[in-house]
Protein backbone atom coordinates (compact mmCIF):
# COMPACT_ATOMS: atom_id res chain seq x y z
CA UNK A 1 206.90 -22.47 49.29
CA UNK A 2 204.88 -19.55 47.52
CA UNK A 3 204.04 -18.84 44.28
CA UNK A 4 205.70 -15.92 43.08
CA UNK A 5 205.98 -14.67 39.72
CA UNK A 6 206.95 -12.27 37.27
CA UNK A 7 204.12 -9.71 36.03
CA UNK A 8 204.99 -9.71 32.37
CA UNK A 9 204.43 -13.63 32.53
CA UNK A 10 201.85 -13.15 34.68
CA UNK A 11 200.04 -10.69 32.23
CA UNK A 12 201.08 -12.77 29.41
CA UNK A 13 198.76 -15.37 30.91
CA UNK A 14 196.19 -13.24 31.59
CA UNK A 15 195.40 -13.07 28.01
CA UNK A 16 195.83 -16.48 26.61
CA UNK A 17 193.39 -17.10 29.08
CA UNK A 18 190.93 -14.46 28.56
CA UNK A 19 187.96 -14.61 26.94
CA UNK A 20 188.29 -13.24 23.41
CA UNK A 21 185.58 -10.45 22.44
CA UNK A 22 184.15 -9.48 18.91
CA UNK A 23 183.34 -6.33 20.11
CA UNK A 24 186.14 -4.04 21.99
CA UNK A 25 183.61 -1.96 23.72
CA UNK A 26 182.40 -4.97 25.18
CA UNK A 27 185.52 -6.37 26.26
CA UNK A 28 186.92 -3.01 27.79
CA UNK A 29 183.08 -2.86 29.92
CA UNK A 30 183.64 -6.51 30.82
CA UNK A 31 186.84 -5.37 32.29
CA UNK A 32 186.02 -2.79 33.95
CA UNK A 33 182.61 -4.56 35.33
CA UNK A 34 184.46 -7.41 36.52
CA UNK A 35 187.37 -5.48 38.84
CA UNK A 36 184.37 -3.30 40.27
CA UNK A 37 182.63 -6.70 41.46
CA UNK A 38 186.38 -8.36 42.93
CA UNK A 39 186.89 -4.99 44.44
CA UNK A 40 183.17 -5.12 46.18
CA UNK A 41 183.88 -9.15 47.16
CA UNK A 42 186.74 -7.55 48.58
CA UNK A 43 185.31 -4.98 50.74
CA UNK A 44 182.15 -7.54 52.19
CA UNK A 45 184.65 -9.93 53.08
CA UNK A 46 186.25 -7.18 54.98
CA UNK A 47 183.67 -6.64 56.58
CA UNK A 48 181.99 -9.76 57.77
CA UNK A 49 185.87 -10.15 58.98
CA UNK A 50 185.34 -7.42 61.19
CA UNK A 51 182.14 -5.90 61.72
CA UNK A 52 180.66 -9.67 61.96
CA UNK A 53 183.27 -11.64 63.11
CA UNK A 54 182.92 -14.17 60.29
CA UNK A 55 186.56 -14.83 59.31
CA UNK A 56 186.74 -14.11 55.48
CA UNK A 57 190.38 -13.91 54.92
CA UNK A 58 190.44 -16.59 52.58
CA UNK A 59 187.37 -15.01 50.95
CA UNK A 60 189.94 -11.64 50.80
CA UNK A 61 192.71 -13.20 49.62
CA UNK A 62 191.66 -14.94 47.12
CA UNK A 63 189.51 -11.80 45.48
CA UNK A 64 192.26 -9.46 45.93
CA UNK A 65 193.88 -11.96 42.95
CA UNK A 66 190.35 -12.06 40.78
CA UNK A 67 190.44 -7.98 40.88
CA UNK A 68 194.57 -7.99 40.17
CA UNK A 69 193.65 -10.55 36.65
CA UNK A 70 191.05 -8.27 35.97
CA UNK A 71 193.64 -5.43 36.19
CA UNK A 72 196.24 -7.20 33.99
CA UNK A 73 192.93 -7.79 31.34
CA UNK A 74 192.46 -4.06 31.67
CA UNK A 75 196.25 -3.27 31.08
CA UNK A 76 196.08 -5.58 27.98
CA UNK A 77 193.17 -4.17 26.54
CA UNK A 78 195.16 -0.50 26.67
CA UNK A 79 198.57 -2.46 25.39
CA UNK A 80 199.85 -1.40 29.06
CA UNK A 81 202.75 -2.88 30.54
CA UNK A 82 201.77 -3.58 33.95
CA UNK A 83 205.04 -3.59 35.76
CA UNK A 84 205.68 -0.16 34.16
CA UNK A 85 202.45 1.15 35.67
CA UNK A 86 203.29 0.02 38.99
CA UNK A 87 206.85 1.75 38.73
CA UNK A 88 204.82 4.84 37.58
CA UNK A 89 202.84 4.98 40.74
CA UNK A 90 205.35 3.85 43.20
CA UNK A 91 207.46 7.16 41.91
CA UNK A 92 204.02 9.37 41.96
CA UNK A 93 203.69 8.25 45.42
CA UNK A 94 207.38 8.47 46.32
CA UNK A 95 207.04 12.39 45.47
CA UNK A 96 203.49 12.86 47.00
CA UNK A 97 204.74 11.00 50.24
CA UNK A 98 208.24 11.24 50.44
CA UNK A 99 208.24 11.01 54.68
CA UNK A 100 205.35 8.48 54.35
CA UNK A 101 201.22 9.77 54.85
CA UNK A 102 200.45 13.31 54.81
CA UNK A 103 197.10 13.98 55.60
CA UNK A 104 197.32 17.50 53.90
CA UNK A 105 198.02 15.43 50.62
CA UNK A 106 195.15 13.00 51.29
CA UNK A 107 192.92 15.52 51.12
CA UNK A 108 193.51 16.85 47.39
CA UNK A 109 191.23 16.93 44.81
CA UNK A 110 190.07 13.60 43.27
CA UNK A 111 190.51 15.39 39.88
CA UNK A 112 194.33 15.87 40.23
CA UNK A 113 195.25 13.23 37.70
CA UNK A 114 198.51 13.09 36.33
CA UNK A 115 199.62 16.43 39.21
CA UNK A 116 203.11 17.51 38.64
């Protein structure tokens, strides 16, 4: 059976369990340090998986949920609900992609936040 769960409870978690900072700027960097590191584990587990044939999908798996807590520490920090982030980028991709990848739309600027 697998564990599945709600992301408000999920979230909700998150920060009873979260260390608890004096010092906001602090927190926010810790954050934001710690999702950049689970992203990296991510990527070198990729690729001793692949371009060293040491099998590290346990290693990727189990990073890809330290970078999604970080994320849910990062969404509490801002007061963000995390499912309604999600929903926002599902329907920002749904619009960008509507028949699935477009390489013309792949390769638009990195500075296009919030595009209409």
């Amino acid at each position: 059976m697998k564990n599945r769960i709600d992301l408000r409870e999920y979230q909700k978690f998150v920060k009873k369990i979260a260390k608890k900072f004096e010092n906001r700027n602090e927190e926010i960097m810790t954050w934001g340090l710690g999702i950049s590191g689970e992203a990296g584990d991510v990527a070198s587990c990729i690729k001793k998986t692949f371009a060293h044939e040491n099998d590290q999908k346990t290693g990727i798996r189990e990073n890809i949920g330290d970078t999604f807590w970080y994320m849910a520490a990062i969404c509490n920090f801002f007061g963000w609900d995390i499912e309604e982030i999600i929903g926002e980028n599902m329907a920002k991709l749904k619009k960008r992609c509507p028949k699935g990848f477009a390489t013309k739309k792949a390769k638009r600027k990195m500075t296009d936040w919030g595009e209409k």
